[in-house]
Each structure stands twice: as C-alpha cells, then as structure tokens.
PDB file of N, CA and C in Angstrom:
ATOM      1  N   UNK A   1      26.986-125.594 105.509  1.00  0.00           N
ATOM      2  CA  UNK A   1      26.814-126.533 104.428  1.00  0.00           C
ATOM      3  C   UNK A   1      26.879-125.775 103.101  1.00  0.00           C
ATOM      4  N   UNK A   2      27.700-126.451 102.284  1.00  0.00           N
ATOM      5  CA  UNK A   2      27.954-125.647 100.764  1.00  0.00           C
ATOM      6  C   UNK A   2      26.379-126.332  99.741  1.00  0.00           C
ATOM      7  N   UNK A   3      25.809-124.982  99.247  1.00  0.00           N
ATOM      8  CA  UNK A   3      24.783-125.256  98.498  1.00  0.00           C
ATOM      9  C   UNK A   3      25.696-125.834  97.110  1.00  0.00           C
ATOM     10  N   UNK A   4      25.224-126.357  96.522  1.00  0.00           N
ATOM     11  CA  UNK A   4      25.777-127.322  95.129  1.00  0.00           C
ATOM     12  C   UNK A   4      24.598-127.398  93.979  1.00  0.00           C
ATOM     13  N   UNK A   5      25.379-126.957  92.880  1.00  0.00           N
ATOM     14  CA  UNK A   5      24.586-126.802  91.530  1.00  0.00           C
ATOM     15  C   UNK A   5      24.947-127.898  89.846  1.00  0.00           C
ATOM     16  N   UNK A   6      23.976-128.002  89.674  1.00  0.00           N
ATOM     17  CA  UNK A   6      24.286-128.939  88.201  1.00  0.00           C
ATOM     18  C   UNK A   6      24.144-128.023  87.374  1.00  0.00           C
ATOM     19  N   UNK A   7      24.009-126.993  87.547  1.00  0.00           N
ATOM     20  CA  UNK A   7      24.198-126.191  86.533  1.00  0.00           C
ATOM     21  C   UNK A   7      25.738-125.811  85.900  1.00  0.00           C
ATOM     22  N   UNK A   8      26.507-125.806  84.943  1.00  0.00           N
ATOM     23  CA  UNK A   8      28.263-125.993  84.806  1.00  0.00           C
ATOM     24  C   UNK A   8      28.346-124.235  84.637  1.00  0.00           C
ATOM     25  N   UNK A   9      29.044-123.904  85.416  1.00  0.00           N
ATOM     26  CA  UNK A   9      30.023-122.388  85.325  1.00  0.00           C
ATOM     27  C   UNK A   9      30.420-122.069  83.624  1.00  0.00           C
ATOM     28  N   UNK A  10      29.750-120.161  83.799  1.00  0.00           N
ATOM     29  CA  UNK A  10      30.075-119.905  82.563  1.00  0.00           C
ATOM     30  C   UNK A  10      31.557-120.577  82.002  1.00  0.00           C
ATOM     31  N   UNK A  11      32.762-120.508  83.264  1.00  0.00           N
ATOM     32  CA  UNK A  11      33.871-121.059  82.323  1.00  0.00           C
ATOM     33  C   UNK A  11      34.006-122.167  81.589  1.00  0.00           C
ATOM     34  N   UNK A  12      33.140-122.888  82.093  1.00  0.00           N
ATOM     35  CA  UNK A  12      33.311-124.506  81.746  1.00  0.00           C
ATOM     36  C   UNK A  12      32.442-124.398  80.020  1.00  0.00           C
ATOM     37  N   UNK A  13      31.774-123.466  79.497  1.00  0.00           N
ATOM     38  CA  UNK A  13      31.333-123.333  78.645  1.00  0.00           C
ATOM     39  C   UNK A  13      32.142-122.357  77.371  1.00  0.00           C
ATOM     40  N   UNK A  14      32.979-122.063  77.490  1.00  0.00           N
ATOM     41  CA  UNK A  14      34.184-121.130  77.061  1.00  0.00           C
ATOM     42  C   UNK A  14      34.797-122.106  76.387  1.00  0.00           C
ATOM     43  N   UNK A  15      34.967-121.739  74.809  1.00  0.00           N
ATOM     44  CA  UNK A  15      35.919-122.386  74.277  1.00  0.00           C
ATOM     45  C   UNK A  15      37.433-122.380  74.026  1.00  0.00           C
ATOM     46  N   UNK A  16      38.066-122.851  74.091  1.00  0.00           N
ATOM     47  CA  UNK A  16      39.203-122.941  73.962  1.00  0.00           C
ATOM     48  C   UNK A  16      40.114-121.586  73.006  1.00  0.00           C
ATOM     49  N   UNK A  17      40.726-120.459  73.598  1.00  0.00           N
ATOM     50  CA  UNK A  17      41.174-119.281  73.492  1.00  0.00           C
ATOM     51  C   UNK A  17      40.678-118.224  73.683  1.00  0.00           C
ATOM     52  N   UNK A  18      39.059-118.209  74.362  1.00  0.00           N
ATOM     53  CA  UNK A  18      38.724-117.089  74.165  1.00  0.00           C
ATOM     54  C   UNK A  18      38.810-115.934  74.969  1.00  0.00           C
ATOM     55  N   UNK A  19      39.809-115.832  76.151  1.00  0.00           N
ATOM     56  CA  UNK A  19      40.049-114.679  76.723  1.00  0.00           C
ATOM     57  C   UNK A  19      40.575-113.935  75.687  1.00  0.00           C
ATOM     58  N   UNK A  20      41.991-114.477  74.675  1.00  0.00           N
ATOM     59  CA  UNK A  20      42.360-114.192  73.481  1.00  0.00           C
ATOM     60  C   UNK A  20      41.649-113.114  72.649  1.00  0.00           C
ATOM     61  N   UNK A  21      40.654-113.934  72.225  1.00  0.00           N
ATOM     62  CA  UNK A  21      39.020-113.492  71.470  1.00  0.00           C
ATOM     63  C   UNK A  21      38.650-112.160  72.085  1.00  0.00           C
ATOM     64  N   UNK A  22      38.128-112.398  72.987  1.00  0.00           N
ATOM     65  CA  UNK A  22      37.402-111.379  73.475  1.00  0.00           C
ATOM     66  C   UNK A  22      38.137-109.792  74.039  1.00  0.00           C
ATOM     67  N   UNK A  23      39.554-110.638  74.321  1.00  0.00           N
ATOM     68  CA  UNK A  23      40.589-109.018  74.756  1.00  0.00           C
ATOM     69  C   UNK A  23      40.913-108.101  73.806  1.00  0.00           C
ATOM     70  N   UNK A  24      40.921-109.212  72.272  1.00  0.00           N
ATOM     71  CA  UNK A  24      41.355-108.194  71.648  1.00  0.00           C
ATOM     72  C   UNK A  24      39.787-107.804  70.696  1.00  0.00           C
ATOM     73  N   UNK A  25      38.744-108.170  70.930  1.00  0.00           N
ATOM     74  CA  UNK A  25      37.729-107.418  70.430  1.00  0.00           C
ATOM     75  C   UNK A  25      37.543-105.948  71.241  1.00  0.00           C
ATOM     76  N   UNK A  26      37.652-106.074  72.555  1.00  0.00           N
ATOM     77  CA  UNK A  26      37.306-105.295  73.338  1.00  0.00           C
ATOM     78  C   UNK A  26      38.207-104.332  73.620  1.00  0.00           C
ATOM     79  N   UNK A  27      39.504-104.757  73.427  1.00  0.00           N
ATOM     80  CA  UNK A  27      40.509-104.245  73.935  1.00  0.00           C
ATOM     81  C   UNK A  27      41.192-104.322  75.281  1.00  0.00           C
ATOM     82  N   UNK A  28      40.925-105.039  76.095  1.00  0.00           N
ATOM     83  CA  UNK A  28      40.849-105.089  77.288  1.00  0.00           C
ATOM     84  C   UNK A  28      41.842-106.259  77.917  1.00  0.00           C
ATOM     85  N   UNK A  29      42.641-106.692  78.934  1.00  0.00           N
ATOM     86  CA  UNK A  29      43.344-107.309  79.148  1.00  0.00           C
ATOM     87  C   UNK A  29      43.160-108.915  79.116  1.00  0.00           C
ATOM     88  N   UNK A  30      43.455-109.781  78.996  1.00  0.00           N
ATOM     89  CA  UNK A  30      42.935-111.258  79.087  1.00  0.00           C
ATOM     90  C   UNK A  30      42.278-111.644  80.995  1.00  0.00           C
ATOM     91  N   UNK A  31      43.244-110.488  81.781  1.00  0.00           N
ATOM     92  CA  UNK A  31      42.977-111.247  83.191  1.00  0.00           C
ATOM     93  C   UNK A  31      41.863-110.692  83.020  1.00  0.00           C
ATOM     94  N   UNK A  32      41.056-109.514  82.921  1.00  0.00           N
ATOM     95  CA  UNK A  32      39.473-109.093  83.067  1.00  0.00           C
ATOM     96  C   UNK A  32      39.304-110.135  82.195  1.00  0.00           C
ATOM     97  N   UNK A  33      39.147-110.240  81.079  1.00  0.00           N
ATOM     98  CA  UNK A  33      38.169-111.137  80.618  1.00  0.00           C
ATOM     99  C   UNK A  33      37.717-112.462  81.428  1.00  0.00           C
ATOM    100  N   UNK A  34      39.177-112.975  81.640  1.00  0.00           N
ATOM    101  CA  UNK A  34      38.832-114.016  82.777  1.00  0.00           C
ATOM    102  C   UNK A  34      38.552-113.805  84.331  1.00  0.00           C
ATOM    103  N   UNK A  35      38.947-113.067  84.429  1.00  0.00           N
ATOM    104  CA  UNK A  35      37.680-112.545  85.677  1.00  0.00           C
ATOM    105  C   UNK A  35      36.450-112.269  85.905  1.00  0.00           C
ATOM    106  N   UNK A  36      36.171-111.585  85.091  1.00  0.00           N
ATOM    107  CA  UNK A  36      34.823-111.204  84.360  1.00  0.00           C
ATOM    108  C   UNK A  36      33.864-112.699  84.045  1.00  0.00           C
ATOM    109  N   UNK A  37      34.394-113.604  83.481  1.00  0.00           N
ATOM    110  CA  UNK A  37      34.075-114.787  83.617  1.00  0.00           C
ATOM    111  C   UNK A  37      34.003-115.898  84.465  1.00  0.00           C
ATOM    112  N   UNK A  38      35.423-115.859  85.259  1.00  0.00           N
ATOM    113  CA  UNK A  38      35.369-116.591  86.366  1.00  0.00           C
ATOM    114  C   UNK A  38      33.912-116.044  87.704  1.00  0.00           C
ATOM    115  N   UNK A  39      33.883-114.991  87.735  1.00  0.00           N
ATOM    116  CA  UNK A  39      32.984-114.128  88.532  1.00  0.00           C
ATOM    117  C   UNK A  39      31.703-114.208  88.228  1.00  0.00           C
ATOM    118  N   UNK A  40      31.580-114.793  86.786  1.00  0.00           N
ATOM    119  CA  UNK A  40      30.030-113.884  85.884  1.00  0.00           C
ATOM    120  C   UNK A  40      29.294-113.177  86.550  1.00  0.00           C
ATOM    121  N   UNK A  41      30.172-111.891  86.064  1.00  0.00           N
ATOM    122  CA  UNK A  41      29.914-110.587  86.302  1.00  0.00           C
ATOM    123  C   UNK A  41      29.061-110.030  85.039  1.00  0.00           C
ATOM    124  N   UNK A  42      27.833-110.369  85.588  1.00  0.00           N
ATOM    125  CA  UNK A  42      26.943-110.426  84.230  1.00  0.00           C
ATOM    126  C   UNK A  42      26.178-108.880  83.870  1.00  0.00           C
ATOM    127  N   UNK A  43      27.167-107.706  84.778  1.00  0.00           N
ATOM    128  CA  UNK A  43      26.902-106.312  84.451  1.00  0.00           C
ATOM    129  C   UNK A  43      27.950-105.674  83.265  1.00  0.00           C
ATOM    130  N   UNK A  44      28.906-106.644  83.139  1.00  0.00           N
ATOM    131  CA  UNK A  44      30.236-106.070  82.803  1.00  0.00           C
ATOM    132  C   UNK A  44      29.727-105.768  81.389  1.00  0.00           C
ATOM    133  N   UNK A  45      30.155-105.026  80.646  1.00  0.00           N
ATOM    134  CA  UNK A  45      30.241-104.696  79.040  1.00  0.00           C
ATOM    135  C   UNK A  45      30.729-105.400  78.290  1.00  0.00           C
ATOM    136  N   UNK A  46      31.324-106.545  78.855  1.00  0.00           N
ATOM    137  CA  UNK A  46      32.106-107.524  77.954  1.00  0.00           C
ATOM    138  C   UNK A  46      30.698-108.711  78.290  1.00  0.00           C
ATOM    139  N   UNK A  47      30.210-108.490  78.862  1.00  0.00           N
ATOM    140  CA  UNK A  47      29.393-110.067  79.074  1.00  0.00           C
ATOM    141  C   UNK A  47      29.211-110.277  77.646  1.00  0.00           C
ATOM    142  N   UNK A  48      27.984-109.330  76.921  1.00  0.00           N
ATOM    143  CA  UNK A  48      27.617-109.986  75.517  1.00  0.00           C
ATOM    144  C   UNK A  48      28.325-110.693  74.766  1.00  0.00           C
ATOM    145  N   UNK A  49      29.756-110.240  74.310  1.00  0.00           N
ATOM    146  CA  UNK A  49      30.628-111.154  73.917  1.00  0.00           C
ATOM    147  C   UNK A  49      30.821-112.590  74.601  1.00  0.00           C
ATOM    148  N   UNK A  50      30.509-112.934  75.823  1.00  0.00           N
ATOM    149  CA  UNK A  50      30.660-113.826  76.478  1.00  0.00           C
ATOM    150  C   UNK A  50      29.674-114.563  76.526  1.00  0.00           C
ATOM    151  N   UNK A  51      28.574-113.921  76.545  1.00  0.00           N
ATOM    152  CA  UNK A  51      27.504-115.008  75.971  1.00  0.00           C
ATOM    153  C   UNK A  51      27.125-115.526  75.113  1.00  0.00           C
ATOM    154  N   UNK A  52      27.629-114.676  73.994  1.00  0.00           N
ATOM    155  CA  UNK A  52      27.549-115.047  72.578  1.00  0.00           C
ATOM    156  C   UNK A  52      28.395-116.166  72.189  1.00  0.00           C
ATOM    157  N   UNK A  53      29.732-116.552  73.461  1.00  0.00           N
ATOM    158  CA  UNK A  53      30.273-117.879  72.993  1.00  0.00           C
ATOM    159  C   UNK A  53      29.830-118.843  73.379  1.00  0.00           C
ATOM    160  N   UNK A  54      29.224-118.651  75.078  1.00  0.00           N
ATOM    161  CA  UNK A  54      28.749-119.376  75.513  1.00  0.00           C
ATOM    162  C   UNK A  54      27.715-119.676  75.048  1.00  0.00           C
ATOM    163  N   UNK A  55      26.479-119.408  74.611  1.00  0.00           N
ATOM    164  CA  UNK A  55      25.661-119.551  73.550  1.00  0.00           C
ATOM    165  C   UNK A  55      25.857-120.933  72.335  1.00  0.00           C
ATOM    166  N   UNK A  56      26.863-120.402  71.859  1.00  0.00           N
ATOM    167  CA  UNK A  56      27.616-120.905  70.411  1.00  0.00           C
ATOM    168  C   UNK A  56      27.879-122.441  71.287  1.00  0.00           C
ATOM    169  N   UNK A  57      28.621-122.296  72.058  1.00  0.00           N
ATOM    170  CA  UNK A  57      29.460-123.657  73.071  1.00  0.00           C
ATOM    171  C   UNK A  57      28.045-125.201  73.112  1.00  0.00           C
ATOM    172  N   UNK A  58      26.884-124.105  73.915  1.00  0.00           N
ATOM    173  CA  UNK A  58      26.195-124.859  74.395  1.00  0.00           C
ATOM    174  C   UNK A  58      24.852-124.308  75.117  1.00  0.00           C
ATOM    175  N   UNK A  59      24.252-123.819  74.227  1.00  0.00           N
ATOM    176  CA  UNK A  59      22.845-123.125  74.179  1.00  0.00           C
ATOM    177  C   UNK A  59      22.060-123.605  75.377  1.00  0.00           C
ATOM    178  N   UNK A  60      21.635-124.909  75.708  1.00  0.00           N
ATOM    179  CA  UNK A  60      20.579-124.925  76.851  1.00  0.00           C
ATOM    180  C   UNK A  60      21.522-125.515  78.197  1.00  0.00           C
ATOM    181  N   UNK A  61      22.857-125.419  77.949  1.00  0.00           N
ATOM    182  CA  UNK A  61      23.808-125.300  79.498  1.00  0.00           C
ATOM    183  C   UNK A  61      23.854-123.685  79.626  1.00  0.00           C
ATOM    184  N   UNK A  62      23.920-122.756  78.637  1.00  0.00           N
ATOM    185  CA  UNK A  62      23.806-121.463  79.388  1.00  0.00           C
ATOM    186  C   UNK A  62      22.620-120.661  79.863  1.00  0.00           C
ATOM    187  N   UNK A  63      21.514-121.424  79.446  1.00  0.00           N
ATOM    188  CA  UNK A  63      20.045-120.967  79.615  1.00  0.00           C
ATOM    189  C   UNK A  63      19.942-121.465  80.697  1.00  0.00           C
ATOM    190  N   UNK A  64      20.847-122.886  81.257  1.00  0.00           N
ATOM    191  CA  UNK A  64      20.240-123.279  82.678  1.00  0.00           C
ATOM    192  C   UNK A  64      20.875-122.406  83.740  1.00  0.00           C
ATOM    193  N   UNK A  65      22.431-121.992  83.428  1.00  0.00           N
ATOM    194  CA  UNK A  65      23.232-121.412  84.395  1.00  0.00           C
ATOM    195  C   UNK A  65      22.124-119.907  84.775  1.00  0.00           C
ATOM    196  N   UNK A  66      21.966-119.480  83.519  1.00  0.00           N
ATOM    197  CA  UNK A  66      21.925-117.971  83.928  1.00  0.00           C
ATOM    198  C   UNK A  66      20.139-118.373  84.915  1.00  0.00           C
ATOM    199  N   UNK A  67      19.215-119.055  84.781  1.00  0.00           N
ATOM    200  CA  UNK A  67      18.084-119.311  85.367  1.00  0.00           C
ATOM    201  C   UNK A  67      19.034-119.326  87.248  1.00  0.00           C
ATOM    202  N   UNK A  68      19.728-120.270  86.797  1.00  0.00           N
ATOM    203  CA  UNK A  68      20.159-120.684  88.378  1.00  0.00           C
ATOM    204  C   UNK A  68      20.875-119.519  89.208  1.00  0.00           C
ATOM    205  N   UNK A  69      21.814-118.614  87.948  1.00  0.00           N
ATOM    206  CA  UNK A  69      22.344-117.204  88.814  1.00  0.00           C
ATOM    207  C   UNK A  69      21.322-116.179  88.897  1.00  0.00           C
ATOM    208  N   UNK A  70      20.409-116.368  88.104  1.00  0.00           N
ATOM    209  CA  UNK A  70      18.405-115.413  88.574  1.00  0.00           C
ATOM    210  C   UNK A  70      18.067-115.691  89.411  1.00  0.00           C
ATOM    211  N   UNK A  71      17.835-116.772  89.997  1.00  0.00           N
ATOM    212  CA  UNK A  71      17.477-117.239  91.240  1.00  0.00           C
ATOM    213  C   UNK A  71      17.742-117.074  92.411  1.00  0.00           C
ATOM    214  N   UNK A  72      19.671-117.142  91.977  1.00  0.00           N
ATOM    215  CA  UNK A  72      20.378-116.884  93.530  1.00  0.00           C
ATOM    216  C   UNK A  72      20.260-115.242  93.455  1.00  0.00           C
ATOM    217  N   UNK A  73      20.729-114.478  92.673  1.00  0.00           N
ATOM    218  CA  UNK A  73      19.966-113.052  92.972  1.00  0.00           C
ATOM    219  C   UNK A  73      19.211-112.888  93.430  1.00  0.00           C
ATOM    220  N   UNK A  74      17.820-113.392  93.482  1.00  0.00           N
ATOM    221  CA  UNK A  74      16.934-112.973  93.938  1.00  0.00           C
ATOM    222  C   UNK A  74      16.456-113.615  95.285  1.00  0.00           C
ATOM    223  N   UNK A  75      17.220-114.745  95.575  1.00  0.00           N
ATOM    224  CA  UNK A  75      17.197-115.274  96.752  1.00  0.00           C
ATOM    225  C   UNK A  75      18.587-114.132  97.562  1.00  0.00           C
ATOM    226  N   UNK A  76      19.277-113.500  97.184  1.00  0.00           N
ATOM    227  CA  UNK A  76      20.412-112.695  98.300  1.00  0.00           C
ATOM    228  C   UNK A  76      19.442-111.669  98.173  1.00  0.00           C
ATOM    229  N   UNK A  77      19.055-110.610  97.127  1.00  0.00           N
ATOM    230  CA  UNK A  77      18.298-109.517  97.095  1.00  0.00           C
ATOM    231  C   UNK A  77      17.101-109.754  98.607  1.00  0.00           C
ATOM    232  N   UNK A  78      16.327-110.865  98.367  1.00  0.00           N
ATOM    233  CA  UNK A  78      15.307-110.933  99.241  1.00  0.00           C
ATOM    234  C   UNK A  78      16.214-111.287 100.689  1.00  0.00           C
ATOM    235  N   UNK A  79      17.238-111.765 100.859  1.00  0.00           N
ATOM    236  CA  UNK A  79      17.559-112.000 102.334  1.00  0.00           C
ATOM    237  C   UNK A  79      18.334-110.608 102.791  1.00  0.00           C
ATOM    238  N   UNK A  80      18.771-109.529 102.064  1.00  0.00           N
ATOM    239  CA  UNK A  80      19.322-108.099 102.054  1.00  0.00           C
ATOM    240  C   UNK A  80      18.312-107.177 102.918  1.00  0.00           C
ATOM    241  N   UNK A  81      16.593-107.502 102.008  1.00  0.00           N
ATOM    242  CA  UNK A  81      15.374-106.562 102.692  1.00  0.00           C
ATOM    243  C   UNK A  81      15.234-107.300 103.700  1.00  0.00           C
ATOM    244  N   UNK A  82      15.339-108.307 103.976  1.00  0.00           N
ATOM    245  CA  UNK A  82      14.914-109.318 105.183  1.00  0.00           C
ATOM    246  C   UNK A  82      15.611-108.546 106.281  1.00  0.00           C
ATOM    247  N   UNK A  83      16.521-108.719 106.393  1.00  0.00           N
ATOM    248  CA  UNK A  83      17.797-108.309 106.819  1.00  0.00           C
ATOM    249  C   UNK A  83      17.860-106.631 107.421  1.00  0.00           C
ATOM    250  N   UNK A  84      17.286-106.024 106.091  1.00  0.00           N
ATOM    251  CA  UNK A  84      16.983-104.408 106.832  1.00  0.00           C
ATOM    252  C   UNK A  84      15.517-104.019 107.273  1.00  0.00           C
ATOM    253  N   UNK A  85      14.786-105.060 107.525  1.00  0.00           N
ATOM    254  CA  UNK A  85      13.651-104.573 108.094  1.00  0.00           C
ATOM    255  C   UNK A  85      13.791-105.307 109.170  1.00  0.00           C
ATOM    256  N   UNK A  86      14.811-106.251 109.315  1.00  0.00           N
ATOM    257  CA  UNK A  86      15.297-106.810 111.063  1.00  0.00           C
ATOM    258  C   UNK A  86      15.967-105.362 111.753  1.00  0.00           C
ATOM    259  N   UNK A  87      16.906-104.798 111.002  1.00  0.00           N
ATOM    260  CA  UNK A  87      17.238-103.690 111.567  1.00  0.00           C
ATOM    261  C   UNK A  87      16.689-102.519 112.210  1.00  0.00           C
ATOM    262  N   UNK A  88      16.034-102.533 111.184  1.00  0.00           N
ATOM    263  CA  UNK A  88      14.490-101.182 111.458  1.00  0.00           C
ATOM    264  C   UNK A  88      13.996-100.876 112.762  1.00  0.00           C
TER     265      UNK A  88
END
C-alpha cells in the first residue's frame, strides 16, 4: 500500500524558471538543480537557494513539507536500528 501525503512536493512550490535561477547562481547545471529538487535532497549545497524560493512561493506549504520529510526520516532512521538489532 502507497503511503500518501497532503503535504505538495518541493517542486510544486518552485516558481516558474528557477532551475534557470539557481544554475546560474551556483553555477551548476539545470538537470542537478532539478534533481536536487525533484529528490529534496535537502543535504545538497544548493538547497538554501531552494528554500529561499520555496519560502518566497509559499511559506507555510514549505514548513508543512519539510515537518512531513522530518518525520519520514526519522521514521526510516528508526526502522534501519530496528532492523540491525534484528540482525545482532
């Protein structure tokens, strides 16, 4: 069964050009940027820029996403130790 979220994907919060934006702040190609986003790969060095639009876009849709990708972290983190003390 697929778990399902109301929370909307960093992309869906991205305004209109900003792989553009952000490749050439960074320097970096447009497909990372959009990967980096499609993924929220929220270690990457480009995130800040990415939140800072997402932010701008829609302030308490990105406060809900990132709560909901805290969560699932810490729900895989905890099934990882689960997992190696089954091994043990």
């Amino acid at each position: 069964m697929e778990k399902t979220t109301t929370s909307r994907p960093i992309r869906d919060l991205m305004p209109e050009g900003f792989t553009a934006t952000i490749s050439e702040k960074h320097g970096v190609d447009p497909s990372y940027v959009s990967r980096v986003v499609t993924q929220e790969q929220r270690s990457s060095y480009i995130w800040p820029s990415i939140e800072d639009l997402a932010v701008l876009t829609d302030k308490k849709a990105y406060a809900e996403r990132i709560k909901f990708l805290e969560k699932r972290d810490k729900a895989k983190q905890a099934l990882k130790q689960a997992q190696r003390r089954a091994a043990a």
